[in-house]
Protein backbone atom coordinates (compact mmCIF):
# COMPACT_ATOMS: atom_id res chain seq x y z
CA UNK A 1 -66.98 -34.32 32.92
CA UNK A 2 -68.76 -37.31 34.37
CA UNK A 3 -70.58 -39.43 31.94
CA UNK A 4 -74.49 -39.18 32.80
CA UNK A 5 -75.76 -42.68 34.35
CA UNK A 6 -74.45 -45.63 36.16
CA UNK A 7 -75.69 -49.39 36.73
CA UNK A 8 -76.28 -50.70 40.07
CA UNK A 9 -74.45 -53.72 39.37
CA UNK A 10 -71.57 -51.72 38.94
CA UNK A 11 -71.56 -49.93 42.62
CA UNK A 12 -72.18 -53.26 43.76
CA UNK A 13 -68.36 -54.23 42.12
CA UNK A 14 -66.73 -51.11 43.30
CA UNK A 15 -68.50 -51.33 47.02
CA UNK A 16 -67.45 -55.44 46.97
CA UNK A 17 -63.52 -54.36 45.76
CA UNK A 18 -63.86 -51.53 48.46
CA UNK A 19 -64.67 -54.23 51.22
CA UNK A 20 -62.39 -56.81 49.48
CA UNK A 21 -59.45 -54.37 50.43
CA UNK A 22 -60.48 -53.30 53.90
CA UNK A 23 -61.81 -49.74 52.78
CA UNK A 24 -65.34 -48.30 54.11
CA UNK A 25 -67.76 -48.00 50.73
CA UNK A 26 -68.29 -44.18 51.16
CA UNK A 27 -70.13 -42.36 48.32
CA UNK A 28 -66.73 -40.63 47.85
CA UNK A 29 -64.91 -43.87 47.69
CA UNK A 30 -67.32 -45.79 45.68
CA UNK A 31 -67.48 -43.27 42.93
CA UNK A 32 -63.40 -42.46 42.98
CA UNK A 33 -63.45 -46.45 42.42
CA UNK A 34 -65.84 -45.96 39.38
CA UNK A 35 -63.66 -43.47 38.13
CA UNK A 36 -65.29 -40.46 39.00
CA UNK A 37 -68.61 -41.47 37.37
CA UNK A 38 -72.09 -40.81 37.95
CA UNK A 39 -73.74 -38.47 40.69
CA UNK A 40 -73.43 -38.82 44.33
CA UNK A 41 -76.84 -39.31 44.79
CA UNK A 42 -77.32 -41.83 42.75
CA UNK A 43 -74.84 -43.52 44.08
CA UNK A 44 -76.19 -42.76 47.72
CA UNK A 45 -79.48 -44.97 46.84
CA UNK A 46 -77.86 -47.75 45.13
CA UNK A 47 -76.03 -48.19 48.31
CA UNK A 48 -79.05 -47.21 50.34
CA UNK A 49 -80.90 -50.25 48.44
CA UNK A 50 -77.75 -52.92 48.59
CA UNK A 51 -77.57 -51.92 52.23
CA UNK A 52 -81.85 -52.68 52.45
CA UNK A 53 -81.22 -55.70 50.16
CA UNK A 54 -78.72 -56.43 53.11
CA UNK A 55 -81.18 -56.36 55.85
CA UNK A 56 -79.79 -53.41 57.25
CA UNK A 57 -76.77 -53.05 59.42
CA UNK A 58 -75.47 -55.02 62.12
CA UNK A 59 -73.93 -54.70 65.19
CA UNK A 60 -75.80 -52.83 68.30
CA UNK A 61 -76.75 -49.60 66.44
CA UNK A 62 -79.43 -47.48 66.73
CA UNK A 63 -82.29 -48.09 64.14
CA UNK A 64 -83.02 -44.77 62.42
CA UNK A 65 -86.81 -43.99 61.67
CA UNK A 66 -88.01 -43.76 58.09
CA UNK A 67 -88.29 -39.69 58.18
CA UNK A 68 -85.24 -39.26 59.55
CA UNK A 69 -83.79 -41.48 57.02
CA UNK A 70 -85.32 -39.69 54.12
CA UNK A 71 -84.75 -35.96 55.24
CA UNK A 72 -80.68 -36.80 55.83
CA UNK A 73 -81.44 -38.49 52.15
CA UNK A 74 -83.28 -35.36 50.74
CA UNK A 75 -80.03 -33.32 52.43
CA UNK A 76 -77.64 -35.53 50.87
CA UNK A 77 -79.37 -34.87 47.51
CA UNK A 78 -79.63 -31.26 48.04
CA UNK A 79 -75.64 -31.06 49.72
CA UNK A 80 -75.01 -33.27 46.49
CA UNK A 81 -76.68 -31.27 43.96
CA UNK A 82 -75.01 -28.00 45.78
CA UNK A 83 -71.75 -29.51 45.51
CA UNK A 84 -72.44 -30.24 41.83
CA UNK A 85 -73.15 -26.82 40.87
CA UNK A 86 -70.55 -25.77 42.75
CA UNK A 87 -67.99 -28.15 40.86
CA UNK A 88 -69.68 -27.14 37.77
CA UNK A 89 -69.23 -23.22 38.91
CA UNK A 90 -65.85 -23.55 39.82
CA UNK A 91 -65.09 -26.38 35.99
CA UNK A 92 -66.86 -23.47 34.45
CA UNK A 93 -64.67 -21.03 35.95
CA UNK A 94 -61.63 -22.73 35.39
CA UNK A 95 -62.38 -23.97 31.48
CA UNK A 96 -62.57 -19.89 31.23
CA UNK A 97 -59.61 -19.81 33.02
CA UNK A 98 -57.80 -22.43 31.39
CA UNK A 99 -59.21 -20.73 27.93
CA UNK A 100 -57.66 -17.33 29.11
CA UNK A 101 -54.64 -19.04 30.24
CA UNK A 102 -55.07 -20.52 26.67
CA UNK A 103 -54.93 -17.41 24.65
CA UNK A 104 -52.54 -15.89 26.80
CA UNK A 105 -50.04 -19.41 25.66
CA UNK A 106 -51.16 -18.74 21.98
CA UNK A 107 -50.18 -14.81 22.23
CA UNK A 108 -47.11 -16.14 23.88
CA UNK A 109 -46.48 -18.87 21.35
CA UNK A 110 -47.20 -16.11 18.75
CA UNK A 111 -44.76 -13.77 20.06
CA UNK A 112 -42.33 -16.19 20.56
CA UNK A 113 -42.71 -17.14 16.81
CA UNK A 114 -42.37 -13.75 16.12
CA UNK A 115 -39.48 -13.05 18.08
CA UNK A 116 -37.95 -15.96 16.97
CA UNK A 117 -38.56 -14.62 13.57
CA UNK A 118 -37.16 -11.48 14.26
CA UNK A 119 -33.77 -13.36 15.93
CA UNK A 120 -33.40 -15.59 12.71
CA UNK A 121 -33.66 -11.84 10.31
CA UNK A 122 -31.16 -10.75 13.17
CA UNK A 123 -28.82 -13.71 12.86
CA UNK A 124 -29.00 -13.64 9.32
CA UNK A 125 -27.85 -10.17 8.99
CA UNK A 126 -25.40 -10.56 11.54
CA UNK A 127 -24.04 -13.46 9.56
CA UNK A 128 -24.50 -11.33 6.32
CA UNK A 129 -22.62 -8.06 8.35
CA UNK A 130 -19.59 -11.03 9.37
CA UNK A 131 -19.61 -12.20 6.17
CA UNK A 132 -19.75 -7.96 4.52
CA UNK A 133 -17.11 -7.80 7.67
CA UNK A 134 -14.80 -10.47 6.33
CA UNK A 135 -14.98 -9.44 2.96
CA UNK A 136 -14.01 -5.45 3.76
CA UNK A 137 -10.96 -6.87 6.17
CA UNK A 138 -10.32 -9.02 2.90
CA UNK A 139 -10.24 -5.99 0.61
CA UNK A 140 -8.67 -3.55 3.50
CA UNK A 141 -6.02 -6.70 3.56
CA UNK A 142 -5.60 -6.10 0.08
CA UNK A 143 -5.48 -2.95 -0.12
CA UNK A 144 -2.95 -1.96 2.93
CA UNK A 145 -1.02 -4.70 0.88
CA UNK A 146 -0.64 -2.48 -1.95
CA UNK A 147 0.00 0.56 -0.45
CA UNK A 148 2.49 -1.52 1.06
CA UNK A 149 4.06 -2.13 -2.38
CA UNK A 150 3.17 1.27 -3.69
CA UNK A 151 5.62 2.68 -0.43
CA UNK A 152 8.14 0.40 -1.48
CA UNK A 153 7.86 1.66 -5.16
CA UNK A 154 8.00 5.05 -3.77
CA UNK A 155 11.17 4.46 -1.73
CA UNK A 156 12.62 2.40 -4.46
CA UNK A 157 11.73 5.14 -7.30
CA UNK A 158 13.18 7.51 -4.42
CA UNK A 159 16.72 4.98 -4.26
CA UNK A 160 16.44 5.70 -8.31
CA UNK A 161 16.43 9.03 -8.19
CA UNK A 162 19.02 9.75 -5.28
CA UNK A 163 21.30 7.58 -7.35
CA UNK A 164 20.59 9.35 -10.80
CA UNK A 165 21.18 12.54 -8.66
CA UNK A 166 24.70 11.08 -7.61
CA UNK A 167 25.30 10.27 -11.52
CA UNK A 168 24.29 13.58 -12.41
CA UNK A 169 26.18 15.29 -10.06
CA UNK A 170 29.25 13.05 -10.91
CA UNK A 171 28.29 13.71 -14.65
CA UNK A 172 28.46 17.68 -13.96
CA UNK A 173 31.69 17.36 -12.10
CA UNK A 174 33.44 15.30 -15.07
CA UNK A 175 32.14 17.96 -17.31
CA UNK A 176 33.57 20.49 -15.02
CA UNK A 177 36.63 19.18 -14.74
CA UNK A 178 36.64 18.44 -18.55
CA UNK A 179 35.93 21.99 -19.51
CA UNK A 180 38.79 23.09 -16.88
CA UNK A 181 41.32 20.88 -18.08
CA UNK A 182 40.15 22.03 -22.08
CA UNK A 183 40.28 25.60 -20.86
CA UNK A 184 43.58 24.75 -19.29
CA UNK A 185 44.71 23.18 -22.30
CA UNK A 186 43.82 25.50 -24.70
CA UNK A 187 45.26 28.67 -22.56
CA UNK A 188 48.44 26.47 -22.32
CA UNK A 189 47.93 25.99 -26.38
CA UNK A 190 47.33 29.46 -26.89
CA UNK A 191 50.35 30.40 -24.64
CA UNK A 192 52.75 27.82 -26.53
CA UNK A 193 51.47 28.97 -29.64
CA UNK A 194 51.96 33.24 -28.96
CA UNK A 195 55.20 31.83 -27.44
CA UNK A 196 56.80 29.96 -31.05
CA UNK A 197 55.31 33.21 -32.94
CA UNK A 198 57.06 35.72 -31.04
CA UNK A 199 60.46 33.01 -31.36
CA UNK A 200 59.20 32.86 -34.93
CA UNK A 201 58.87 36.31 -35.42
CA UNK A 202 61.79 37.28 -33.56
CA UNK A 203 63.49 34.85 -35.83
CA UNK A 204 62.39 36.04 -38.58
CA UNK A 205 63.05 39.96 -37.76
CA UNK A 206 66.08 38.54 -36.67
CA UNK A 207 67.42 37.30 -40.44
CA UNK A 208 65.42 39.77 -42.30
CA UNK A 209 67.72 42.29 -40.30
CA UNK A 210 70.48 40.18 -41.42
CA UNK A 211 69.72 40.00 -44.90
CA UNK A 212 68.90 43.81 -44.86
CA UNK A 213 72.57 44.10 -43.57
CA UNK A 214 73.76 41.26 -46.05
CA UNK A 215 72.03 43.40 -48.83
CA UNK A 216 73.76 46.28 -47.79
CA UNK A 217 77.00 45.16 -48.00
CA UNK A 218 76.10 43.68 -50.74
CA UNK A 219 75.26 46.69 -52.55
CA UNK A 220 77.92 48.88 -50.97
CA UNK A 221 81.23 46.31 -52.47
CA UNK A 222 79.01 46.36 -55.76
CA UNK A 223 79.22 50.14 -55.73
CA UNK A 224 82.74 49.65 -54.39
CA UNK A 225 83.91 47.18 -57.54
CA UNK A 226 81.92 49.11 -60.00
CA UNK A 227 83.81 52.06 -58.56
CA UNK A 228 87.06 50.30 -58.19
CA UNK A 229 86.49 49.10 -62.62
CA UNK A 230 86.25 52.54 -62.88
CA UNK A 231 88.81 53.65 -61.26
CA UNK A 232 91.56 50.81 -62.00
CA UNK A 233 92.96 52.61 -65.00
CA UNK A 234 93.34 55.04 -62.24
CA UNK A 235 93.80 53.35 -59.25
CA UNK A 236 96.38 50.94 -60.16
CA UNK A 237 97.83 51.28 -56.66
CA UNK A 238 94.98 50.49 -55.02
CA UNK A 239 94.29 47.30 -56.23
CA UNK A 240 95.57 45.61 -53.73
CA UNK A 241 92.83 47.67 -51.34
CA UNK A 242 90.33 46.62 -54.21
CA UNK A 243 91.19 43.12 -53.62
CA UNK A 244 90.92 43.44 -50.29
CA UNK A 245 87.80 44.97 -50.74
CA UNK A 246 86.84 41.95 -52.90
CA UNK A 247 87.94 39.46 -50.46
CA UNK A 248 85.72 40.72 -47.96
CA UNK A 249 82.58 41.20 -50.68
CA UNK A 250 82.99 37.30 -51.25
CA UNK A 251 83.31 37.05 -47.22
CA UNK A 252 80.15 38.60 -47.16
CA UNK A 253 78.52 36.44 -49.61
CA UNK A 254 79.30 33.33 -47.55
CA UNK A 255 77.50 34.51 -44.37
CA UNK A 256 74.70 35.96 -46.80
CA UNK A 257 74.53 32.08 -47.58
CA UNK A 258 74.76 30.95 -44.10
CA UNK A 259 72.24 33.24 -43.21
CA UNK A 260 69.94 31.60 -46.03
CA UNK A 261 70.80 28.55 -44.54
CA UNK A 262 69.37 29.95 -41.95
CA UNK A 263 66.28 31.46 -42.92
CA UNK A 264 65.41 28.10 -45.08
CA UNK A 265 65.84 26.00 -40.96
CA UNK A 266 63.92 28.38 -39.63
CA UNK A 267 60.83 28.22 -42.58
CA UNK A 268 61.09 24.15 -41.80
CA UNK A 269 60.81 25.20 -38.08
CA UNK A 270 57.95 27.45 -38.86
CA UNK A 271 56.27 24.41 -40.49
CA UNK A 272 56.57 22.23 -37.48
CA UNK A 273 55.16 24.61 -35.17
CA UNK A 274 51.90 25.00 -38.03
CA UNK A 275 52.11 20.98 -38.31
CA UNK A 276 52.12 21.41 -34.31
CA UNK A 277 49.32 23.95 -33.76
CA UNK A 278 46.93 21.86 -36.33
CA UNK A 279 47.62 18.94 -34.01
CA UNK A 280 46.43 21.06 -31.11
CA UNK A 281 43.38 22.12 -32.84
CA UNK A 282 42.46 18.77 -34.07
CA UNK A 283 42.74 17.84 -30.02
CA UNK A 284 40.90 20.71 -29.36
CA UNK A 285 37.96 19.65 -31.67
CA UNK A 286 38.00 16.47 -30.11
CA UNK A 287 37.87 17.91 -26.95
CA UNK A 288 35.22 19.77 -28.17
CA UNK A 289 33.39 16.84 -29.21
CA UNK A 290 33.77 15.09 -26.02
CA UNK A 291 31.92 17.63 -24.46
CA UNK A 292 29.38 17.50 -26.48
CA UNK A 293 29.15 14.25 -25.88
CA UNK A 294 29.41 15.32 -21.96
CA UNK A 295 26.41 17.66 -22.38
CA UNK A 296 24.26 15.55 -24.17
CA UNK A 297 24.78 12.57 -21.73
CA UNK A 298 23.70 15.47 -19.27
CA UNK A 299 20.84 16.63 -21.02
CA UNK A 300 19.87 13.14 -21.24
CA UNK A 301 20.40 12.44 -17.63
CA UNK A 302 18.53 15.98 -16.60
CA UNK A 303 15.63 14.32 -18.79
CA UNK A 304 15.35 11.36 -17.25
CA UNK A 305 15.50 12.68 -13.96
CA UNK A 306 12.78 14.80 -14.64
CA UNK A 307 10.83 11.69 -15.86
CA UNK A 308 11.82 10.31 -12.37
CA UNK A 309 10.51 13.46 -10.61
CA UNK A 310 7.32 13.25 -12.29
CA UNK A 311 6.51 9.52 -11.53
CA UNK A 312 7.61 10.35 -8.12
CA UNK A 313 4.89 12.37 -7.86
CA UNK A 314 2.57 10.34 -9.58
CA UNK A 315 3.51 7.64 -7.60
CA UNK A 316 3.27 9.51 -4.32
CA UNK A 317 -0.51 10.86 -5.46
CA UNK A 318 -1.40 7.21 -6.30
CA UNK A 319 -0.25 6.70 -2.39
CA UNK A 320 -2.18 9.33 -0.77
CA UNK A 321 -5.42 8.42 -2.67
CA UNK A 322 -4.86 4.56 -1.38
CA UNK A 323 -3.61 6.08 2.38
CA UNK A 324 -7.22 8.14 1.81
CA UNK A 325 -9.19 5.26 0.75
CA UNK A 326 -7.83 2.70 3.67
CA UNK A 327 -8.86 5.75 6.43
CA UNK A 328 -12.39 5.58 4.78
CA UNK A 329 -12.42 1.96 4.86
CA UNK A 330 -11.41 1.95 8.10
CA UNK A 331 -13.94 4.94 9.07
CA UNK A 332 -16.60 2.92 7.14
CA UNK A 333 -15.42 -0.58 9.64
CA UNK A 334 -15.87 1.79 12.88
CA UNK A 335 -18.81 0.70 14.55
CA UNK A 336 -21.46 3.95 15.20
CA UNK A 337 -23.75 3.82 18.47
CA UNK A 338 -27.20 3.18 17.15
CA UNK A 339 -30.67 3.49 18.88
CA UNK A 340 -30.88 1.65 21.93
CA UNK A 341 -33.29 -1.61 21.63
CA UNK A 342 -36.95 -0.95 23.22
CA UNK A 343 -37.21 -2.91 26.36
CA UNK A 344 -39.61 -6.18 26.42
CA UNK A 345 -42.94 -5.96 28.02
């Protein structure tokens, strides 16, 4: 607004710097000069009275009377004081304008803040979601990373237990073949052995039917020389048959001895064969032994294959809970369609 009064002396410096630059002192010009200031009629007289002080106007023009001069004044003031309630109407107007415009800039500034607000919250939980992003691809990392190593435990405990399958069945064959080749040996034992008793007892029927025929003989030239005593006071003649007889008793006796002979080879040959067939049984209880040994390395083996089994499975549980708990993860990482944002009005 326009400050309230001027001094003459003043439109008398702004209508002389007007001049001074070739520019007609107008009211318009004259105040624009004084920087806007002071009312147009005001101005109007002070020029009206420098103009007087002047002595008028020079040049051939028409003099103007003194009521003509005062109504185009009077109209002046009243076109002047018009056009100042006008400009003060229309500053009015626009300092409510320019206070509406105002507000509306403080709303705006206001929802700016706010939505600038609302974007910091938004970056910050998008930088806390990254950062809750990083660290589940850090713990997914770590955990496909042991289920990695838990697959390779499995496949290695699997390796195990395909090669303590191989032992085992190796182990069964061995004792396979080890109770064939004792069953083998001990029906070969058992055939050797029936074999030297029936040579032993064939033997030994053999010389007892020898010694029963010895004995015989024996008896019969005893009878015969107790007969032939007897009879020698009567049988003088046949004492030569008597000797005979004699002869062949002590002929008799000598293969009774060679039979002993005999008999006494075959009782040492009899003791081999028991010396023999104690050997065989102490190589059958050794034998025996060994497969004990044999079954117990089995039963052994059977056990810890069983242990295998059951870690197997252990293991393998322990690897679907970890395959279940990476598909959650990974379910959990999915993003889900939310609510779409409300438009801006």
């Amino acid at each position: 607004m326009a400050r309230g009064g001027i001094y003459k002396s003043e439109v008398i410096r702004a209508r002389t710097t007007l001049l001074s630059q070739g520019i007609y002192p107008s009211i318009d010009a004259v105040r624009q000069e004084l920087g806007n200031t002071g009312s147009k009629a005001t101005i109007h007289r002070f020029l009206k009275e420098i103009e007087e002080e002047e002595g008028g106007k020079t040049g051939g023009k028409v003099a103007i009377s003194e009521a003509l001069q005062d109504l185009v004044a009077r109209l002046a003031e009243r076109l002047i004081q018009e056009g100042e309630g006008r400009i003060a109407e229309l500053v009015a107007k626009h300092a409510e304008e320019l206070d509406k415009l105002q507000q509306a800039l403080n709303k705006a500034q206001a929802h700016s803040t706010a939505v600038e607000n609302e974007l910091l919250e938004a970056t910050s939980e998008v930088v806390a979601e990254q950062k809750n992003h990083e660290r589940t691809a850090e713990r997914l990392r770590h955990e496909s990373l042991a289920l990695a190593q838990v697959r390779q435990q499995v496949t290695d405990l699997e390796e195990r237990l395909a090669e303590q399958e191989t032992h085992r069945q190796s182990l069964e064959e061995k004792h396979t073949h080890a109770r064939e080749a004792l069953e083998h040996f001990r029906t070969a034992a058992k055939e050797q052995r029936e074999q030297d008793l029936r040579q032993h007892e064939q033997q030994v029927q053999y010389l007892q039917g020898e010694i029963k025929a010895l004995k015989g003989s024996l008896t019969q030239a005893q009878l015969e020389a107790a007969n032939s005593n007897k009879e020698n006071a009567r049988l003088v003649g046949e004492v030569a048959r008597a000797e005979r007889s004699l002869h062949d008793a002590n002929a008799g006796l000598r293969e009774l001895q060679g039979a002993k002979s005999e008999l006494i080879s075959a009782q040492q040959q009899v003791e081999r064969l028991g010396r023999q067939v104690v050997e065989l049984q102490a190589q059958v209880g050794r034998q025996e032994e060994q497969n004990k040994s044999l079954e117990t390395a089995l039963v052994t083996e059977r056990a810890q294959t069983q242990e295998l089994k059951i870690e197997l499975s252990a293991v393998k549980a322990a690897a679907e809970a970890q395959s279940q708990l990476t598909e959650k993860i990974q379910a959990w990482l999915t993003p889900k369609p939310g609510p779409s944002a409300p438009a801006a009005t």
